[in-house]
PDB file of N, CA and C in Angstrom:
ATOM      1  N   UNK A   1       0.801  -1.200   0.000  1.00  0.00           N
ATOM      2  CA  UNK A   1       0.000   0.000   0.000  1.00  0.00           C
ATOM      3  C   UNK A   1       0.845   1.266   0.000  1.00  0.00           C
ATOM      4  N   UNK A   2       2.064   1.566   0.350  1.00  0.00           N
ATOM      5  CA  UNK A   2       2.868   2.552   0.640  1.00  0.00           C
ATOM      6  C   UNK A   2       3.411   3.426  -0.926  1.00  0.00           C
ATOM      7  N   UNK A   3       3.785   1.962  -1.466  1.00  0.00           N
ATOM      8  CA  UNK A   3       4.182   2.245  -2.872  1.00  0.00           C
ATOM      9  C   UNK A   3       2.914   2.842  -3.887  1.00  0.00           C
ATOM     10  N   UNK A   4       1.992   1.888  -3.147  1.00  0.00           N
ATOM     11  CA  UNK A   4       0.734   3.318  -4.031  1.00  0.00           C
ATOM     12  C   UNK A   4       0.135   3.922  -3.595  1.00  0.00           C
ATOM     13  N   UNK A   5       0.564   4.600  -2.636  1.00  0.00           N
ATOM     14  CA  UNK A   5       0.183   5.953  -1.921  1.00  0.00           C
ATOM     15  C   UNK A   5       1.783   7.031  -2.642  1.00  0.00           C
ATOM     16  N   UNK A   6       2.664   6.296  -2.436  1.00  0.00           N
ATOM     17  CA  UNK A   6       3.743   7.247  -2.969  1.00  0.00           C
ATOM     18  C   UNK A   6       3.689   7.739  -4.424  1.00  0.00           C
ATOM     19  N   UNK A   7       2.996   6.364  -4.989  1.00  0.00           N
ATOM     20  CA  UNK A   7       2.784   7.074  -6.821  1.00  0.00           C
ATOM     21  C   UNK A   7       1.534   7.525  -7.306  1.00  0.00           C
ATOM     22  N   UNK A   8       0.839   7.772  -5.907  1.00  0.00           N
ATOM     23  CA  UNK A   8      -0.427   8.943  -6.147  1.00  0.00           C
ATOM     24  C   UNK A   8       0.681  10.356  -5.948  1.00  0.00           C
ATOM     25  N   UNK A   9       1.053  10.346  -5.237  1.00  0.00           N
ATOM     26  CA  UNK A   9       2.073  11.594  -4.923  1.00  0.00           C
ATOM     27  C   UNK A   9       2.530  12.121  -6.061  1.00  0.00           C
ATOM     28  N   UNK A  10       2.850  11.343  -7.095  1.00  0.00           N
ATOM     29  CA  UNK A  10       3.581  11.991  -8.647  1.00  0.00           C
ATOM     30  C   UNK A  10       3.101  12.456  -8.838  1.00  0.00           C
ATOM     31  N   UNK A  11       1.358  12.224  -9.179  1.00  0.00           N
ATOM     32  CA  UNK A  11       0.015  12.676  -9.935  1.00  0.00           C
ATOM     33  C   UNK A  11      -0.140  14.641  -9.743  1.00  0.00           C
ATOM     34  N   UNK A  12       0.549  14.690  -8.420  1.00  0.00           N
ATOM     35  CA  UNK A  12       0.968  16.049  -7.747  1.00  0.00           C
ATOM     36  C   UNK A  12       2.326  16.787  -8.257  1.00  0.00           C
ATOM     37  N   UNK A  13       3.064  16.287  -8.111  1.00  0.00           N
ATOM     38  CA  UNK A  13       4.431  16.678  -8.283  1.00  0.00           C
ATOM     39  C   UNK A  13       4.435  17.738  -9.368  1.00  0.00           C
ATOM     40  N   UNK A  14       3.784  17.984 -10.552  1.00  0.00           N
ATOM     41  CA  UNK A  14       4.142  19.390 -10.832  1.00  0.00           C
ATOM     42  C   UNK A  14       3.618  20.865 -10.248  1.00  0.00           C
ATOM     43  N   UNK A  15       2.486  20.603 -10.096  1.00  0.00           N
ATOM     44  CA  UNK A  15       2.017  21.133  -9.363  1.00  0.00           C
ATOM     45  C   UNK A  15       2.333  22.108  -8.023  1.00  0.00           C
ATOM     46  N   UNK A  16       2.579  20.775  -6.904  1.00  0.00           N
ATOM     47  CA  UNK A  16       3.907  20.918  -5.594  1.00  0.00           C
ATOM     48  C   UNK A  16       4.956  21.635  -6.162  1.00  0.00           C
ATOM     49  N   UNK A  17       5.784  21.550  -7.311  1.00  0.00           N
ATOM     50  CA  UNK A  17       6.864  22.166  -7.126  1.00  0.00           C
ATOM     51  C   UNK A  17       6.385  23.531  -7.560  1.00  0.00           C
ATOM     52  N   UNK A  18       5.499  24.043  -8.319  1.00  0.00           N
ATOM     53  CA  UNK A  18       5.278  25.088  -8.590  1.00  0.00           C
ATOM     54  C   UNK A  18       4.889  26.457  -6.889  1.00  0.00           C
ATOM     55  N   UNK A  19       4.190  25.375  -6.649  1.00  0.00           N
ATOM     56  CA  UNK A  19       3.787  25.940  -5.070  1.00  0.00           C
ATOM     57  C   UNK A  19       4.842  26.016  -4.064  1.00  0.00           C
ATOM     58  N   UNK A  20       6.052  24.697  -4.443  1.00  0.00           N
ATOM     59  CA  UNK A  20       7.461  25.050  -3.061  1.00  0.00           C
ATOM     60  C   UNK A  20       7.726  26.730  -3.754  1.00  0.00           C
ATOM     61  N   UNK A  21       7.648  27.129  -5.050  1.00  0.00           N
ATOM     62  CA  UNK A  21       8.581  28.084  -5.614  1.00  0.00           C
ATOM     63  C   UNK A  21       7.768  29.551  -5.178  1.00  0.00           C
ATOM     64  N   UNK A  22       6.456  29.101  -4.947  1.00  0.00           N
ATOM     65  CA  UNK A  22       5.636  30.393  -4.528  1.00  0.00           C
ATOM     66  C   UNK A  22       5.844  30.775  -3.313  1.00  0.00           C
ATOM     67  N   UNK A  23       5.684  29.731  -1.962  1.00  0.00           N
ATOM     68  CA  UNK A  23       6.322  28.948  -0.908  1.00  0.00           C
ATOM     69  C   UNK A  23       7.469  30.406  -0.469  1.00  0.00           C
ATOM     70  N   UNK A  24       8.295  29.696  -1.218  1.00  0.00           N
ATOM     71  CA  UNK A  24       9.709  30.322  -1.274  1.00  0.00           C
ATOM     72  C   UNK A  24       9.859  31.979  -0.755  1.00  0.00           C
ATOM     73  N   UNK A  25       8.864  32.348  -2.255  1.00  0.00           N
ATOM     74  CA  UNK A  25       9.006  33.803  -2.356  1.00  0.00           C
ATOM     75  C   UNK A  25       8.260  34.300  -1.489  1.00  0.00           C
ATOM     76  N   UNK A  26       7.076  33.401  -0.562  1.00  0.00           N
ATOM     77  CA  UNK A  26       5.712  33.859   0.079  1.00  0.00           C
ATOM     78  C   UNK A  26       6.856  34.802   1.928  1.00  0.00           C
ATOM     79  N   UNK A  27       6.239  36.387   1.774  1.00  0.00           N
ATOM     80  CA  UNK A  27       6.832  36.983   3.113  1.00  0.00           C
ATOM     81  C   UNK A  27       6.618  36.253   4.061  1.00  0.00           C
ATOM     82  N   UNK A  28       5.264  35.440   4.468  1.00  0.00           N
ATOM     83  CA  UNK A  28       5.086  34.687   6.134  1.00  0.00           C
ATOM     84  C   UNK A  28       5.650  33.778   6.030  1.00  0.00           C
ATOM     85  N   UNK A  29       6.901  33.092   4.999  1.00  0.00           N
ATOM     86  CA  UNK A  29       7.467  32.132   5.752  1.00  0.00           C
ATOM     87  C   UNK A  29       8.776  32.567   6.257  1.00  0.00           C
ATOM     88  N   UNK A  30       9.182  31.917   7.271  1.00  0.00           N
ATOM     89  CA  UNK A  30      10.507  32.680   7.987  1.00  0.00           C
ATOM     90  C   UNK A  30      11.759  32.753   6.820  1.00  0.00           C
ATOM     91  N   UNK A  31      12.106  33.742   7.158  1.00  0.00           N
ATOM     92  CA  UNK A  31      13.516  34.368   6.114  1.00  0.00           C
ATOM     93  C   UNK A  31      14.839  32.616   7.050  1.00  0.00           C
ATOM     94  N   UNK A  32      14.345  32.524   7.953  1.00  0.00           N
ATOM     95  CA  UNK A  32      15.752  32.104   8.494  1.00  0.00           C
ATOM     96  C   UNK A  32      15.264  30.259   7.669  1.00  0.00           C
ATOM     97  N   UNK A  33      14.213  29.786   8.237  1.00  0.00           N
ATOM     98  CA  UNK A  33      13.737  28.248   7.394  1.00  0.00           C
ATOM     99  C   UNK A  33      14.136  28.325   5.845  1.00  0.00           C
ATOM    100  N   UNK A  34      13.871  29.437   5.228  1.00  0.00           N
ATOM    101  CA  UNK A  34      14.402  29.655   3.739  1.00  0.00           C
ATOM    102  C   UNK A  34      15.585  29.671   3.050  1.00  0.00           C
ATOM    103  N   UNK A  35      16.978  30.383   4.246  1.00  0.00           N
ATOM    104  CA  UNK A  35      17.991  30.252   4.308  1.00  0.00           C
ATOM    105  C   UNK A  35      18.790  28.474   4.807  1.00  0.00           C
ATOM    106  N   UNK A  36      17.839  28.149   5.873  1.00  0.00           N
ATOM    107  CA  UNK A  36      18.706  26.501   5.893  1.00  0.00           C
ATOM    108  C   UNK A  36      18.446  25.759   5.310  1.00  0.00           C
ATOM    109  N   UNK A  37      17.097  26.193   4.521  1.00  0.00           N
ATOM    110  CA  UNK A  37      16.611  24.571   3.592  1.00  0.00           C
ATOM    111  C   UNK A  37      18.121  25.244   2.319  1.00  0.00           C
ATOM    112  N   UNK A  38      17.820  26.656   1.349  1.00  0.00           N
ATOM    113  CA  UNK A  38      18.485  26.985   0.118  1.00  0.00           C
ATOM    114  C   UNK A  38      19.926  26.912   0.475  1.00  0.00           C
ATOM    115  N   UNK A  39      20.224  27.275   1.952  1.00  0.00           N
ATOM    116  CA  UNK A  39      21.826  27.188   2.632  1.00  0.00           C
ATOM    117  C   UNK A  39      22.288  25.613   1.649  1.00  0.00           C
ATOM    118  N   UNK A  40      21.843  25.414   3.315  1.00  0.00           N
ATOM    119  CA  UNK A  40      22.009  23.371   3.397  1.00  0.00           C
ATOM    120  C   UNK A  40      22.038  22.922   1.911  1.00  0.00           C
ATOM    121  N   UNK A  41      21.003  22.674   1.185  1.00  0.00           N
ATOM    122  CA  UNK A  41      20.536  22.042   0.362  1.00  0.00           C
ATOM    123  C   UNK A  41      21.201  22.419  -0.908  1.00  0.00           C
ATOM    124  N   UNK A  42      21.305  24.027  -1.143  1.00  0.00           N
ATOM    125  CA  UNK A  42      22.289  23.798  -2.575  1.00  0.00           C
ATOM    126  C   UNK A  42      24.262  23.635  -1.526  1.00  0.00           C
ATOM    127  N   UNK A  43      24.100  24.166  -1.018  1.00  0.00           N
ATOM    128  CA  UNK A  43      25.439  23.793  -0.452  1.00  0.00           C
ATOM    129  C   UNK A  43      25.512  22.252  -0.695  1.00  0.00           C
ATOM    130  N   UNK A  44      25.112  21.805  -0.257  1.00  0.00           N
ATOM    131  CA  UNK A  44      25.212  20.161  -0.003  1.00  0.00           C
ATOM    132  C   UNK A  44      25.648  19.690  -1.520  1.00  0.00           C
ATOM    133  N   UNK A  45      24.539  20.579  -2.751  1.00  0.00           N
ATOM    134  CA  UNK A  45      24.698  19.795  -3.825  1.00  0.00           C
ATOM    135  C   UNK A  45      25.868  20.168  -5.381  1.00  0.00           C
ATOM    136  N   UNK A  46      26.346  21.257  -4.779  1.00  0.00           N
ATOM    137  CA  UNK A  46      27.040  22.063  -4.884  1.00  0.00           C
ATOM    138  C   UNK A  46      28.956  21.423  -4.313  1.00  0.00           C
ATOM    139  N   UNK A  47      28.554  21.035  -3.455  1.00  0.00           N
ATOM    140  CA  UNK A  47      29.955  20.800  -2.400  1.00  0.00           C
ATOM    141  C   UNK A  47      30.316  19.436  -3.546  1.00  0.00           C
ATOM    142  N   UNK A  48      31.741  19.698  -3.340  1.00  0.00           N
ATOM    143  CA  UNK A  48      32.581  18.780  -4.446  1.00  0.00           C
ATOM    144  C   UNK A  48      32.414  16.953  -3.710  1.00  0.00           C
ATOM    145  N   UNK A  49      32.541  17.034  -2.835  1.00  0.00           N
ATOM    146  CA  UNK A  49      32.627  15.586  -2.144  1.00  0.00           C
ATOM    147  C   UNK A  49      31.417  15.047  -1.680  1.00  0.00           C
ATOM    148  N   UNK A  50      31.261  13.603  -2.043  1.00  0.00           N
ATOM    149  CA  UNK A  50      29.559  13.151  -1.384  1.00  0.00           C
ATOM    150  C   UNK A  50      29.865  12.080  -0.723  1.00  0.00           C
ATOM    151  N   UNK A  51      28.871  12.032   0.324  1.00  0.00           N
ATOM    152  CA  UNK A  51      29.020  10.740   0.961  1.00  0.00           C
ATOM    153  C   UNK A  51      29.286   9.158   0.289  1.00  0.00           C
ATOM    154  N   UNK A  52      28.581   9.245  -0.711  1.00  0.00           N
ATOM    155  CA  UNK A  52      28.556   8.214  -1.413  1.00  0.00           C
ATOM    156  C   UNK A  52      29.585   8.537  -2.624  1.00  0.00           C
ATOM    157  N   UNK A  53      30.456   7.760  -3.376  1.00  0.00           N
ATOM    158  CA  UNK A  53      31.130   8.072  -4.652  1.00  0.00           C
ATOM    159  C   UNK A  53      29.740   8.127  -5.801  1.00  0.00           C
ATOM    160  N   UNK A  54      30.628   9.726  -6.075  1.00  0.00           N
ATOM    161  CA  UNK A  54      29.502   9.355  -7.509  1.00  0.00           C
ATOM    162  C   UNK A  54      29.550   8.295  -8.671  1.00  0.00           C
ATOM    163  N   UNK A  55      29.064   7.319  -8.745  1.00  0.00           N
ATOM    164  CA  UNK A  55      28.612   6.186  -9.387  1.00  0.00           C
ATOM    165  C   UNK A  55      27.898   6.860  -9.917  1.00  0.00           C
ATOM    166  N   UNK A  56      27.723   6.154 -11.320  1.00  0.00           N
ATOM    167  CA  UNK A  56      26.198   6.363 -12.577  1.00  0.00           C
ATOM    168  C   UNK A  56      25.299   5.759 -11.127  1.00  0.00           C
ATOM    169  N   UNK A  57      24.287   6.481 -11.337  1.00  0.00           N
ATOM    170  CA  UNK A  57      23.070   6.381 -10.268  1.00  0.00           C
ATOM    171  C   UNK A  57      23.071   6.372  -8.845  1.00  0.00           C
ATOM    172  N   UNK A  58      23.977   5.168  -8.339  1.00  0.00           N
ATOM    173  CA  UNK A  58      24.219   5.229  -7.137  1.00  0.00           C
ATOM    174  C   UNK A  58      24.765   6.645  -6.383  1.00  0.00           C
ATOM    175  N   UNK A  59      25.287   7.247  -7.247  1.00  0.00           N
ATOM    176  CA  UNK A  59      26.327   8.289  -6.404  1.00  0.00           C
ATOM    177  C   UNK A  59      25.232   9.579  -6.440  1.00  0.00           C
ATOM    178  N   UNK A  60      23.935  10.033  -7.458  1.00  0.00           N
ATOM    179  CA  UNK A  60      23.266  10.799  -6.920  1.00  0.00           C
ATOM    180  C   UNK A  60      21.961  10.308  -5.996  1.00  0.00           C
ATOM    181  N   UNK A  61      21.795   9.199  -5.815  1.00  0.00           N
ATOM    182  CA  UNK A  61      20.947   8.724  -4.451  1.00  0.00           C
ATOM    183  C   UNK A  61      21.416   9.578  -3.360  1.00  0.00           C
ATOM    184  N   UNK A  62      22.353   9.506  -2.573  1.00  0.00           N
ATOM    185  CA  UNK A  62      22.684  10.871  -1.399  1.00  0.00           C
ATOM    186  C   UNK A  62      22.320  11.647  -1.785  1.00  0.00           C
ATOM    187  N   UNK A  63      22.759  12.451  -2.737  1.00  0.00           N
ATOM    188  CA  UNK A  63      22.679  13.834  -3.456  1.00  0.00           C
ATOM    189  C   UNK A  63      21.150  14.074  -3.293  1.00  0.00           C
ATOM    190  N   UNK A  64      19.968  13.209  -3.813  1.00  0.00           N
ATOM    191  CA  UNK A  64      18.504  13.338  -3.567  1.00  0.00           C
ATOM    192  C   UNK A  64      18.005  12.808  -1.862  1.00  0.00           C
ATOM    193  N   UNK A  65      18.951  11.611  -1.560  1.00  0.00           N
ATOM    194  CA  UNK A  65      18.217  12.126  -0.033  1.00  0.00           C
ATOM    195  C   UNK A  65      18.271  13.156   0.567  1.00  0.00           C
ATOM    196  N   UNK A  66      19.334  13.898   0.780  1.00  0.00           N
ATOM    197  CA  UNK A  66      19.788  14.889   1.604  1.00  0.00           C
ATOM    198  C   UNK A  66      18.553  15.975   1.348  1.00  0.00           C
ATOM    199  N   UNK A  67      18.608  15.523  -0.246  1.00  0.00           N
ATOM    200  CA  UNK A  67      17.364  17.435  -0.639  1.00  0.00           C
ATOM    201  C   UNK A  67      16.056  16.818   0.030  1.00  0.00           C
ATOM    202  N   UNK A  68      15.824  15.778  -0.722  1.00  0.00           N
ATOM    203  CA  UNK A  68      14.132  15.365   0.040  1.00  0.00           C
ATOM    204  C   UNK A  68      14.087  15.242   1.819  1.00  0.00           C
ATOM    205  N   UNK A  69      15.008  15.202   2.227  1.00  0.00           N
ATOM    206  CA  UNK A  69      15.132  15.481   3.680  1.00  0.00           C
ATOM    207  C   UNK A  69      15.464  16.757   4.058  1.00  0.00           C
ATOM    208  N   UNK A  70      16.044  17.896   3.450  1.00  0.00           N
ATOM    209  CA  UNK A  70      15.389  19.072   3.635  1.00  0.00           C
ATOM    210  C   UNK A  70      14.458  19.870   3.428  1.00  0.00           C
ATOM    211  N   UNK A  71      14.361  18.872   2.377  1.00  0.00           N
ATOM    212  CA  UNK A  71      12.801  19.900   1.665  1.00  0.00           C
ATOM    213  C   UNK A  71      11.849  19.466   2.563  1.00  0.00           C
ATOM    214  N   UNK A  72      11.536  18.035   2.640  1.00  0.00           N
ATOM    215  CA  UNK A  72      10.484  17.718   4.018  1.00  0.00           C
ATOM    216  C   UNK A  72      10.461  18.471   5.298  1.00  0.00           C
ATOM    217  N   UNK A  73      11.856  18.818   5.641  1.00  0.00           N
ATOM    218  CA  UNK A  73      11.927  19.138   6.738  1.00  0.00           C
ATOM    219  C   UNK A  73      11.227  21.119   6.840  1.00  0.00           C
ATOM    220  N   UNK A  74      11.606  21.826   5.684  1.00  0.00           N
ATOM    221  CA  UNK A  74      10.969  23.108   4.894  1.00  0.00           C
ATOM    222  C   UNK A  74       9.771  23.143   5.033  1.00  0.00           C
ATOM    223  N   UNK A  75       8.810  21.696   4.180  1.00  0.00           N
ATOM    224  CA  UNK A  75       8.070  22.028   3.763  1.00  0.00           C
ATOM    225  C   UNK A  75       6.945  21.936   5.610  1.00  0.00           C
ATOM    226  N   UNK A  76       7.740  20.869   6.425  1.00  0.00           N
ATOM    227  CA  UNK A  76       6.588  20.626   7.446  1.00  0.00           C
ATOM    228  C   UNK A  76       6.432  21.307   8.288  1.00  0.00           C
ATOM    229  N   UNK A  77       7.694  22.975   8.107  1.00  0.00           N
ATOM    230  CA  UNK A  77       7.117  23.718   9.237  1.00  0.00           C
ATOM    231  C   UNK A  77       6.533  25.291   8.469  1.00  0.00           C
ATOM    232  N   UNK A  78       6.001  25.097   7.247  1.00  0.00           N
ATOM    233  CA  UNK A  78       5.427  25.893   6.353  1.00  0.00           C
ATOM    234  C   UNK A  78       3.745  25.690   7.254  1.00  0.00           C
ATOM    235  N   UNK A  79       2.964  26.887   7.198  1.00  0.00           N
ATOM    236  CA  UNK A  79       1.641  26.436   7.751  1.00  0.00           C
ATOM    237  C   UNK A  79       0.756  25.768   7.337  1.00  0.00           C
ATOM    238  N   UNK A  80      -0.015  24.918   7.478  1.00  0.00           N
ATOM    239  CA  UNK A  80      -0.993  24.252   6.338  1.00  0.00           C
ATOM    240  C   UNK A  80      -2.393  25.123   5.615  1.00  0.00           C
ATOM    241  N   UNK A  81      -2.318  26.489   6.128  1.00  0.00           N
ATOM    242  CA  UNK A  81      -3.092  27.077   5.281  1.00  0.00           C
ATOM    243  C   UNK A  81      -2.255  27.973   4.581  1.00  0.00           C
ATOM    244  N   UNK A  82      -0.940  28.171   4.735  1.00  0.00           N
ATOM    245  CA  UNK A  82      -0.287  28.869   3.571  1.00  0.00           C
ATOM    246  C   UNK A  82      -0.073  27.979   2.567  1.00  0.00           C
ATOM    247  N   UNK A  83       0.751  26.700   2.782  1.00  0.00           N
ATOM    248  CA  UNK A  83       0.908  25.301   1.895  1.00  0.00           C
ATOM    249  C   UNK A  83      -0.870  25.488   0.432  1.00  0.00           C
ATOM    250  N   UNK A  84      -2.106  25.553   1.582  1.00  0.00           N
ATOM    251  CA  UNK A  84      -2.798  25.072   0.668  1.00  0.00           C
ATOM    252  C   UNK A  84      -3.333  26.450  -0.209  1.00  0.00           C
ATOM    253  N   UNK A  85      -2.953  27.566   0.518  1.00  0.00           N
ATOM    254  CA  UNK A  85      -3.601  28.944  -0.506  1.00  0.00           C
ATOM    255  C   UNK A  85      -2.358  28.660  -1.704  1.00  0.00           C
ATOM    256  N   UNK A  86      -1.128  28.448  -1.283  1.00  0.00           N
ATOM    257  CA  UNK A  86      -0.259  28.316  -2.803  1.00  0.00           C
ATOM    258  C   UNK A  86      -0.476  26.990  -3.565  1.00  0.00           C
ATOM    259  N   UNK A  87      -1.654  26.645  -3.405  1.00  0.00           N
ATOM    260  CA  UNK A  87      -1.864  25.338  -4.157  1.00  0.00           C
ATOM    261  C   UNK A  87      -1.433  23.854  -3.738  1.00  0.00           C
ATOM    262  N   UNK A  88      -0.691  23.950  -2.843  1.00  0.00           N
ATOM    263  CA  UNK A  88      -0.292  22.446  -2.014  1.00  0.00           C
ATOM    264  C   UNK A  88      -1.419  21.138  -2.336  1.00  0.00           C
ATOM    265  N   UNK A  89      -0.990  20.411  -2.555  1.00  0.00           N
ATOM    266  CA  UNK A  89      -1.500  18.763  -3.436  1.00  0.00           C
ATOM    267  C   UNK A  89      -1.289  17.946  -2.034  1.00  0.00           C
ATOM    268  N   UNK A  90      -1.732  17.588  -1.115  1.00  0.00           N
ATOM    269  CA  UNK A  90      -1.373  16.539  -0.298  1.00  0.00           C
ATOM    270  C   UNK A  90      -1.952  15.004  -1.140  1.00  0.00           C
ATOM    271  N   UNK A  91      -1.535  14.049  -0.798  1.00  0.00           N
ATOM    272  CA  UNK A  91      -1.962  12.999  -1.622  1.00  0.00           C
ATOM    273  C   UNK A  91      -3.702  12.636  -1.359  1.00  0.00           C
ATOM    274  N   UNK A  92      -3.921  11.804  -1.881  1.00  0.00           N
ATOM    275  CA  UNK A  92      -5.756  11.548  -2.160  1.00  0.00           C
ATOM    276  C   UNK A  92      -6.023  10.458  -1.147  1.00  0.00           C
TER     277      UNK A  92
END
């Protein structure tokens, strides 16, 4: 059941990203949450060395956990009525 709850989630995904980008620019979310997710997150992907060797595929797996674990971490202290005025998709 997990796996198709996760690929209802795609059905969203353009959508969501259009709304992290509104998100972003939106004044009520804190200037400082905006700075550690864009800090962290392009730093991280940006920085020459990865936990993992970059391998064809294997080596950007880190590279995408790290973001989907900041971005989760972004997106869950965003409010849930700002999330849903910028269009936020939670799954069905």
């Amino acid at each position: 059941m997990a796996l198709i709850d996760n690929l209802k989630r795609f059905r969203h995904l353009p959508n969501n990203i259009l709304a992290s980008f509104r998100m972003i620019t939106d004044a009520r979310v804190s200037n400082l949450q905006k700075a550690i997710f864009l800090g962290l997150a392009g730093g991280y992907l940006l920085w020459p060395t990865d936990f993992i060797i970059d391998l064809p595929v294997v080596g950007q797996l880190d590279d995408m956990a790290v973001f989907l674990l900041l971005y989760g971490w972004f997106m869950s202290r965003i409010p849930e009525e700002i999330r849903k005025e910028h269009g936020w998709k939670e799954s069905d």
